[in-house]
C-alpha atoms as a PDB file:
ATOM      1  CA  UNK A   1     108.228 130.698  79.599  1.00  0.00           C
ATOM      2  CA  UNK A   2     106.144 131.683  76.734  1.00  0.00           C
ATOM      3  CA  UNK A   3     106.632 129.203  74.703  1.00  0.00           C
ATOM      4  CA  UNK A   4     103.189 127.337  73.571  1.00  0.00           C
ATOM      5  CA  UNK A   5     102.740 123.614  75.346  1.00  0.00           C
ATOM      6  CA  UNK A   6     100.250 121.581  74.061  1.00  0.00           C
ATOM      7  CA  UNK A   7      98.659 119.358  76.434  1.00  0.00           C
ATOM      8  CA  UNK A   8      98.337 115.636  75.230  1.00  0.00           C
ATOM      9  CA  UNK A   9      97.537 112.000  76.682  1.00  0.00           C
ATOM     10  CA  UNK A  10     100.259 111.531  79.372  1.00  0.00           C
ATOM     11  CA  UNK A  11      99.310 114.466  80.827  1.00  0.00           C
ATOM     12  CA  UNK A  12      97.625 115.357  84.026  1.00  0.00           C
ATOM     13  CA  UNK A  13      96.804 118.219  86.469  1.00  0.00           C
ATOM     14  CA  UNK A  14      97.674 117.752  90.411  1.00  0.00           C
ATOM     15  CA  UNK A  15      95.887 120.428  92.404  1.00  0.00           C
ATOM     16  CA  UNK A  16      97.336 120.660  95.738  1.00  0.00           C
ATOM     17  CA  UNK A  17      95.445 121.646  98.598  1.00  0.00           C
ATOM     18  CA  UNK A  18      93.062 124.386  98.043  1.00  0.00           C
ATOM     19  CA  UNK A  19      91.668 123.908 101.000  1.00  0.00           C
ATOM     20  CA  UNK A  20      89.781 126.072 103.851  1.00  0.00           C
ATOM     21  CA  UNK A  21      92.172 126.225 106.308  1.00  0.00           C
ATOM     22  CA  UNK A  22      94.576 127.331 103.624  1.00  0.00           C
ATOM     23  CA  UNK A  23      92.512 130.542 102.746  1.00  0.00           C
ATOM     24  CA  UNK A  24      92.035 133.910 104.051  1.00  0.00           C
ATOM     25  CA  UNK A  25      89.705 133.751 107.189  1.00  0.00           C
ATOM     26  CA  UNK A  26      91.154 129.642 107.654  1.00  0.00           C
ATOM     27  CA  UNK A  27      93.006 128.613 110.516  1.00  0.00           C
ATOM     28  CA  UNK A  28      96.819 128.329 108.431  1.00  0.00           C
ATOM     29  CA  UNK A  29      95.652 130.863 105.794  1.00  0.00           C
ATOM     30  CA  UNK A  30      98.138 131.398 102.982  1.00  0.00           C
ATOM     31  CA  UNK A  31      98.206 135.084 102.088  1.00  0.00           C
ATOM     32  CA  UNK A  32      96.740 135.970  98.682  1.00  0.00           C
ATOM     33  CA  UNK A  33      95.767 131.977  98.929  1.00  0.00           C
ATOM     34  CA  UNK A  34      92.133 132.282  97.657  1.00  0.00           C
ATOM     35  CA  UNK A  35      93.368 133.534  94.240  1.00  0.00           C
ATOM     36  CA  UNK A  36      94.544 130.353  93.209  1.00  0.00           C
ATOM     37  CA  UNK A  37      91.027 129.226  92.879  1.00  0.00           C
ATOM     38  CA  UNK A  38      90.001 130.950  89.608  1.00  0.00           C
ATOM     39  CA  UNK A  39      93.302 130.031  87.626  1.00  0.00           C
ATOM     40  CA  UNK A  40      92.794 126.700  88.759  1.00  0.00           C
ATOM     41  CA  UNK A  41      89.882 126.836  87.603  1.00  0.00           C
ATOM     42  CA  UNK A  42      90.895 127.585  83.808  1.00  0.00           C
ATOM     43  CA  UNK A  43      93.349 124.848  84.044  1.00  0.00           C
ATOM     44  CA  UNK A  44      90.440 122.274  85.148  1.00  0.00           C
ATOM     45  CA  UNK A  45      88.576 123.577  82.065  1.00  0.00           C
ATOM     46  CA  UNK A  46      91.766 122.492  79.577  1.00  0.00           C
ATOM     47  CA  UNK A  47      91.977 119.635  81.318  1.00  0.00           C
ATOM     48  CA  UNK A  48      88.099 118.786  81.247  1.00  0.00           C
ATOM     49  CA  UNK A  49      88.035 119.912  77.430  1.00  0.00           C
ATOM     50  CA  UNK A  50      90.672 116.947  76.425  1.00  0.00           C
ATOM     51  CA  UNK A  51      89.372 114.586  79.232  1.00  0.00           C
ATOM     52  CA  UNK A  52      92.854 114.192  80.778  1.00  0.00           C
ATOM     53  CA  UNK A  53      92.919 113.225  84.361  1.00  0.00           C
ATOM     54  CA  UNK A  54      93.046 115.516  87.576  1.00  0.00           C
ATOM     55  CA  UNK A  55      94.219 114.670  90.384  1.00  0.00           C
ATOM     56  CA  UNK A  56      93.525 117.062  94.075  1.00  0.00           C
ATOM     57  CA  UNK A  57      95.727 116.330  97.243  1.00  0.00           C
ATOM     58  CA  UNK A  58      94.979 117.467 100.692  1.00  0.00           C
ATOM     59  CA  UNK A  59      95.611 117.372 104.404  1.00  0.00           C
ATOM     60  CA  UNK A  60      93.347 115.283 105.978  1.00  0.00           C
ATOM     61  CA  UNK A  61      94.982 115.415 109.315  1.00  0.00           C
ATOM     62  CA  UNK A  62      93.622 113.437 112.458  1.00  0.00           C
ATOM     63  CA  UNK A  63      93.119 115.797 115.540  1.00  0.00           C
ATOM     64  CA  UNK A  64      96.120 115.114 117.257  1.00  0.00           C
ATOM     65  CA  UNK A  65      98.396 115.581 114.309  1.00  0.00           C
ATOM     66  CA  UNK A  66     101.857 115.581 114.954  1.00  0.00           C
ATOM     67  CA  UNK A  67     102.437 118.815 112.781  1.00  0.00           C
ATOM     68  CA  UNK A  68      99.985 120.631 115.504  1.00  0.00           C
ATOM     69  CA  UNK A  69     101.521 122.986 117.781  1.00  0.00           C
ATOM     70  CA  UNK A  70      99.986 121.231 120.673  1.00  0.00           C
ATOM     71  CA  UNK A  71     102.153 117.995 119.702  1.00  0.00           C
ATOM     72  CA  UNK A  72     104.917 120.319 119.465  1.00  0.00           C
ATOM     73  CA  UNK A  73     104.621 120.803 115.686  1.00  0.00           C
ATOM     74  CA  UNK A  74     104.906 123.949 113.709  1.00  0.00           C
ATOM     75  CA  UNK A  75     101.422 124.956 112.580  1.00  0.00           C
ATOM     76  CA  UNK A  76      98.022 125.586 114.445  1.00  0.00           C
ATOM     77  CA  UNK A  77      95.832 122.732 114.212  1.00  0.00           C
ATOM     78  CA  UNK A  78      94.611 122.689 110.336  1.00  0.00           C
ATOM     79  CA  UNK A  79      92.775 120.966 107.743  1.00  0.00           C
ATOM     80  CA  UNK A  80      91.444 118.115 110.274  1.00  0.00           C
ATOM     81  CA  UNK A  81      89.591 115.797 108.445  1.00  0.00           C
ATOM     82  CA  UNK A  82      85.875 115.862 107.529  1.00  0.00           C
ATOM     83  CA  UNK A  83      85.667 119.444 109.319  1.00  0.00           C
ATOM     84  CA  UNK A  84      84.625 122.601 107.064  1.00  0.00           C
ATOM     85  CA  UNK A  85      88.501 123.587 107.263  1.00  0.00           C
ATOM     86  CA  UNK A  86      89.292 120.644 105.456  1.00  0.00           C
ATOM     87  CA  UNK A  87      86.980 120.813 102.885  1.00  0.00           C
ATOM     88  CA  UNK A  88      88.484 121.846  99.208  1.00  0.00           C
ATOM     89  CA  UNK A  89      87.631 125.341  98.207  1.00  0.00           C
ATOM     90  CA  UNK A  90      83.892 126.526  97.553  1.00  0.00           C
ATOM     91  CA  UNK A  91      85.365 128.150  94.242  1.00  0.00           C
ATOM     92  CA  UNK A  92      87.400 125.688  93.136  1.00  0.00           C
ATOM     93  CA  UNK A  93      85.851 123.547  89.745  1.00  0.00           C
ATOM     94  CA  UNK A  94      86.469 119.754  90.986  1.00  0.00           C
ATOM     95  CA  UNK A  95      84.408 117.414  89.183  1.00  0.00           C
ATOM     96  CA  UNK A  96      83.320 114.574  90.816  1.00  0.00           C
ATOM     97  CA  UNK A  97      85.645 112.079  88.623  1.00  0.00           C
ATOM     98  CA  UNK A  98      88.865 113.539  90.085  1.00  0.00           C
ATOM     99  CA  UNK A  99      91.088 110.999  91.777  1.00  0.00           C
ATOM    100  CA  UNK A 100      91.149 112.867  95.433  1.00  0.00           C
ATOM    101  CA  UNK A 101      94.256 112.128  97.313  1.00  0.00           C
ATOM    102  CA  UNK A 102      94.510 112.477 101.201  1.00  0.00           C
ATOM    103  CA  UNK A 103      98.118 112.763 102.979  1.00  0.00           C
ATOM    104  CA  UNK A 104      99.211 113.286 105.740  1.00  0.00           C
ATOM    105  CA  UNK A 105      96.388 110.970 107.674  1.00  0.00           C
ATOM    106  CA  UNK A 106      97.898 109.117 110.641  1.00  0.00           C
ATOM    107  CA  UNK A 107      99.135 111.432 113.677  1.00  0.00           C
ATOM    108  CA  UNK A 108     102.357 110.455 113.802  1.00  0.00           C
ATOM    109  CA  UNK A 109     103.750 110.779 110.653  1.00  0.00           C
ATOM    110  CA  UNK A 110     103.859 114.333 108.538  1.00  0.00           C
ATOM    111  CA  UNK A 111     103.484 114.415 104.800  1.00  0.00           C
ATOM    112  CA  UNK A 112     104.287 117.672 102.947  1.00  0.00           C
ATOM    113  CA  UNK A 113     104.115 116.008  99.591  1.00  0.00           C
ATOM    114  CA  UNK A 114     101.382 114.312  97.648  1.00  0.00           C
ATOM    115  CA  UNK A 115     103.290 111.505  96.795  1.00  0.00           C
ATOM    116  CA  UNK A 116     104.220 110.925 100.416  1.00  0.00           C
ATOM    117  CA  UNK A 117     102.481 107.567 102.125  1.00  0.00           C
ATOM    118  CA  UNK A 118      99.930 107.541  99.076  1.00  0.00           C
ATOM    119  CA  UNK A 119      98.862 105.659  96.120  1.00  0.00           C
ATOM    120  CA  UNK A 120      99.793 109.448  94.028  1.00  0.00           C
ATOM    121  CA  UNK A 121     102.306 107.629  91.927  1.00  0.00           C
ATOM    122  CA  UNK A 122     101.070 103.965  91.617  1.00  0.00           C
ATOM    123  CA  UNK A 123      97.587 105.885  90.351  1.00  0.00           C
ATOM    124  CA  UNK A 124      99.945 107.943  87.755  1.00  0.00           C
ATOM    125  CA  UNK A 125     101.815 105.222  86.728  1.00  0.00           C
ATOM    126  CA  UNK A 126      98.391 103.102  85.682  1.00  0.00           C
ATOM    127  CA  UNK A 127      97.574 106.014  83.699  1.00  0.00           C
ATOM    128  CA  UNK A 128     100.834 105.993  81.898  1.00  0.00           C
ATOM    129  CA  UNK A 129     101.080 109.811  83.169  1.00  0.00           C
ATOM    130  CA  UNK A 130     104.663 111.245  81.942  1.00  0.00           C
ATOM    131  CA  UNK A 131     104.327 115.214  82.687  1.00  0.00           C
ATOM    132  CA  UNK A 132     102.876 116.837  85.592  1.00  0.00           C
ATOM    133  CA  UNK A 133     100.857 120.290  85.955  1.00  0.00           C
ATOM    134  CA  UNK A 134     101.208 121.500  89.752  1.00  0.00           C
ATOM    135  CA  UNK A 135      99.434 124.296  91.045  1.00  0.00           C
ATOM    136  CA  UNK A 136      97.620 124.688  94.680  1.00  0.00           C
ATOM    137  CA  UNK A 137      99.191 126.022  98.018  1.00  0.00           C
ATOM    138  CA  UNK A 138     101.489 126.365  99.315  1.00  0.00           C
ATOM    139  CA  UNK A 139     104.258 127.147  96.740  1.00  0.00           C
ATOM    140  CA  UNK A 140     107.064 126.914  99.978  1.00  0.00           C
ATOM    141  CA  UNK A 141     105.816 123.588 101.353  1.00  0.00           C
ATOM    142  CA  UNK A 142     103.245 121.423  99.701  1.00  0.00           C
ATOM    143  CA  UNK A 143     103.651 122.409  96.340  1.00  0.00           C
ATOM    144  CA  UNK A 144     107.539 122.134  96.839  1.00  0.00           C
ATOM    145  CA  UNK A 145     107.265 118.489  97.696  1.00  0.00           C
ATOM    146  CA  UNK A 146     105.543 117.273  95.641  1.00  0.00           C
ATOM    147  CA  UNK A 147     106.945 118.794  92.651  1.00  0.00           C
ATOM    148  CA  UNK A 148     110.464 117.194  94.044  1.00  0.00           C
ATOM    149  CA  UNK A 149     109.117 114.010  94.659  1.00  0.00           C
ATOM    150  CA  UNK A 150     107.685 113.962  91.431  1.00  0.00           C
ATOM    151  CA  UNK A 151     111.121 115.014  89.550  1.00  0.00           C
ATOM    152  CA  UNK A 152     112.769 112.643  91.536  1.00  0.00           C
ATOM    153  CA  UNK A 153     110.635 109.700  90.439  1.00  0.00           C
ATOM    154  CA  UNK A 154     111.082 110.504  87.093  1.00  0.00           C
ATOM    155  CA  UNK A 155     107.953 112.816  85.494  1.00  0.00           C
ATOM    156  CA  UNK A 156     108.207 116.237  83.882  1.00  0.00           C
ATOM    157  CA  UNK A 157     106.997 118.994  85.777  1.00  0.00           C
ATOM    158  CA  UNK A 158     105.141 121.987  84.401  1.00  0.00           C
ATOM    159  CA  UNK A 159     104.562 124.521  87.311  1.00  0.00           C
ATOM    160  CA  UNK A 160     101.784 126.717  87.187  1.00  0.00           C
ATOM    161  CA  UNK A 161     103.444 129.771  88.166  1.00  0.00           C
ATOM    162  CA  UNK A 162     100.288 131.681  88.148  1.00  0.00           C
ATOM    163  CA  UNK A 163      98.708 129.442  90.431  1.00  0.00           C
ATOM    164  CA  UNK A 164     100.564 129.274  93.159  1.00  0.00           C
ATOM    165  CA  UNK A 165     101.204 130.942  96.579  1.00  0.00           C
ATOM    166  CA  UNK A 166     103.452 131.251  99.378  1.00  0.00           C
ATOM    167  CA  UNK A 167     103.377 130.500 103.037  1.00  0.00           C
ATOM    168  CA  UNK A 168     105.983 133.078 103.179  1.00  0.00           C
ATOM    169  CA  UNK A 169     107.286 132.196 107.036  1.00  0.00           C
ATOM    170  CA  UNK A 170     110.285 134.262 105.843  1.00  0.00           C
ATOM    171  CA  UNK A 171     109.431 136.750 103.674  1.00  0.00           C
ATOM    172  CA  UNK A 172     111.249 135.176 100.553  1.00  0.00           C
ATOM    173  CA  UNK A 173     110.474 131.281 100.961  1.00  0.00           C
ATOM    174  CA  UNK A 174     107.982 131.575  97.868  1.00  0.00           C
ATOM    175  CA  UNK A 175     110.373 132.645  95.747  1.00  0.00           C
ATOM    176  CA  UNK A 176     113.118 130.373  96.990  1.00  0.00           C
ATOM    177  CA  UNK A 177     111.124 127.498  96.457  1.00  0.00           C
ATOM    178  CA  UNK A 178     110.484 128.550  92.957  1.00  0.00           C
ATOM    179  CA  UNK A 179     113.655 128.841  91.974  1.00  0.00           C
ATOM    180  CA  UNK A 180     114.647 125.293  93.605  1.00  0.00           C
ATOM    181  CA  UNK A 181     112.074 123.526  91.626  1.00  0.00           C
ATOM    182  CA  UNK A 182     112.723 125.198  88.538  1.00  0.00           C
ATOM    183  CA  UNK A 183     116.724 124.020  89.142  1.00  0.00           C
ATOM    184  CA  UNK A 184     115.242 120.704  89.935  1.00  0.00           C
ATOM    185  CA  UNK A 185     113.904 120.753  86.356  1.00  0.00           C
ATOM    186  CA  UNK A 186     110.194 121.780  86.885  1.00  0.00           C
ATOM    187  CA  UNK A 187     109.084 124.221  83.994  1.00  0.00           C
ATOM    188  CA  UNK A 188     107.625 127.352  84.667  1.00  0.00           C
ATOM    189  CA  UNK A 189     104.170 127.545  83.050  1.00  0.00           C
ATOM    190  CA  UNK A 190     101.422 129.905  82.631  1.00  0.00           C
ATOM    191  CA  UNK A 191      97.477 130.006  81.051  1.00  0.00           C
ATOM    192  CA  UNK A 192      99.029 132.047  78.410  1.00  0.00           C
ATOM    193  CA  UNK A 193     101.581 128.889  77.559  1.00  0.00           C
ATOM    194  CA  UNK A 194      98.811 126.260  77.237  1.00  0.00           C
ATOM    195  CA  UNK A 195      96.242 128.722  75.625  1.00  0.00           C
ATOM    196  CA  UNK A 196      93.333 127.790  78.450  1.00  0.00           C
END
């Protein structure tokens, strides 16, 4: 895990929904969520620094979302698009050339991953983009699919252990999920790793 990475071209950061809702105070807050942001950030400055690409999913869910409780879904109604809840964290360092990719957007049809009904991979794929870095929330749903999906279509995963946090529905989901990513083949990563 210590071992030094060097980032290179083929490389590229996907932020996963940092959003309001997500945080302490939001309507689906993820405990401890809000201390993703300042990692994050560090990571968007290495990134920045060597001009390789970012990439930030999100819910962007229409009122009636079939993931709503109301519709018989699991969650309280959440990150509904173009409200304040919806809106990527205050805190968070996105510059305005980041590729910005919504999921999760019709009502009947849920999308844990960032890869799932979007243009995620086609836009990686342009880019020639061989090795992910995930970080975001949350490390037991969002960030597990789309780590998964990416494995399974082929990139290498570095996840950003230090920036990522748990849902926790059952107390030890975020670590589960960890460990299932890292037997899926994702690499555990850290700041000190990249030397950002």
């Amino acid at each position: 895990m210590n071992e030094r990475i060097e980032l290179q071209n083929g490389d590229a950061l996907i932020v996963v929904d940092v959003q309001n809702d997500f945080l302490p105070g939001g309507s689906l807050a993820v405990p401890d969520g809000d201390a993703v942001a300042p990692v994050l950030n560090r990571y968007l400055a290495g990134f920045a620094a060597r001009e390789l690409p970012v990439y930030a999913t999100r819910d962007w869910h229409p009122p009636n979302h079939c993931s709503f409780k109301a519709r018989g879904g699991p969650w309280p109604p959440h990150c509904v698009a173009e409200t304040r809840g919806a809106q990527f964290a205050a805190n968070l360092d996105l510059s305005p050339d980041i590729v910005v990719v919504s999921k999760a957007t019709m009502s009947d049809k849920d999308a844990y991953s960032g890869f799932e009904g979007t243009d995620l991979d086609a836009h990686l794929r342009a880019r020639k983009i061989k090795r992910l870095f995930v970080g975001g929330l949350a490390t037991d749903y969002c960030v597990l699919n789309t780590v998964r999906d990416a494995l399974s279509l082929g990139y290498r995963v570095c996840l950003l252990t230090d920036a990522i946090r748990a849902v926790n529905v059952k107390p030890d989901d975020g670590r589960k999920a960890a460990a299932e990513m890292q037997r899926l083949g994702a690499e555990p990563v850290t700041l000190s790793a990249l030397g950002v």
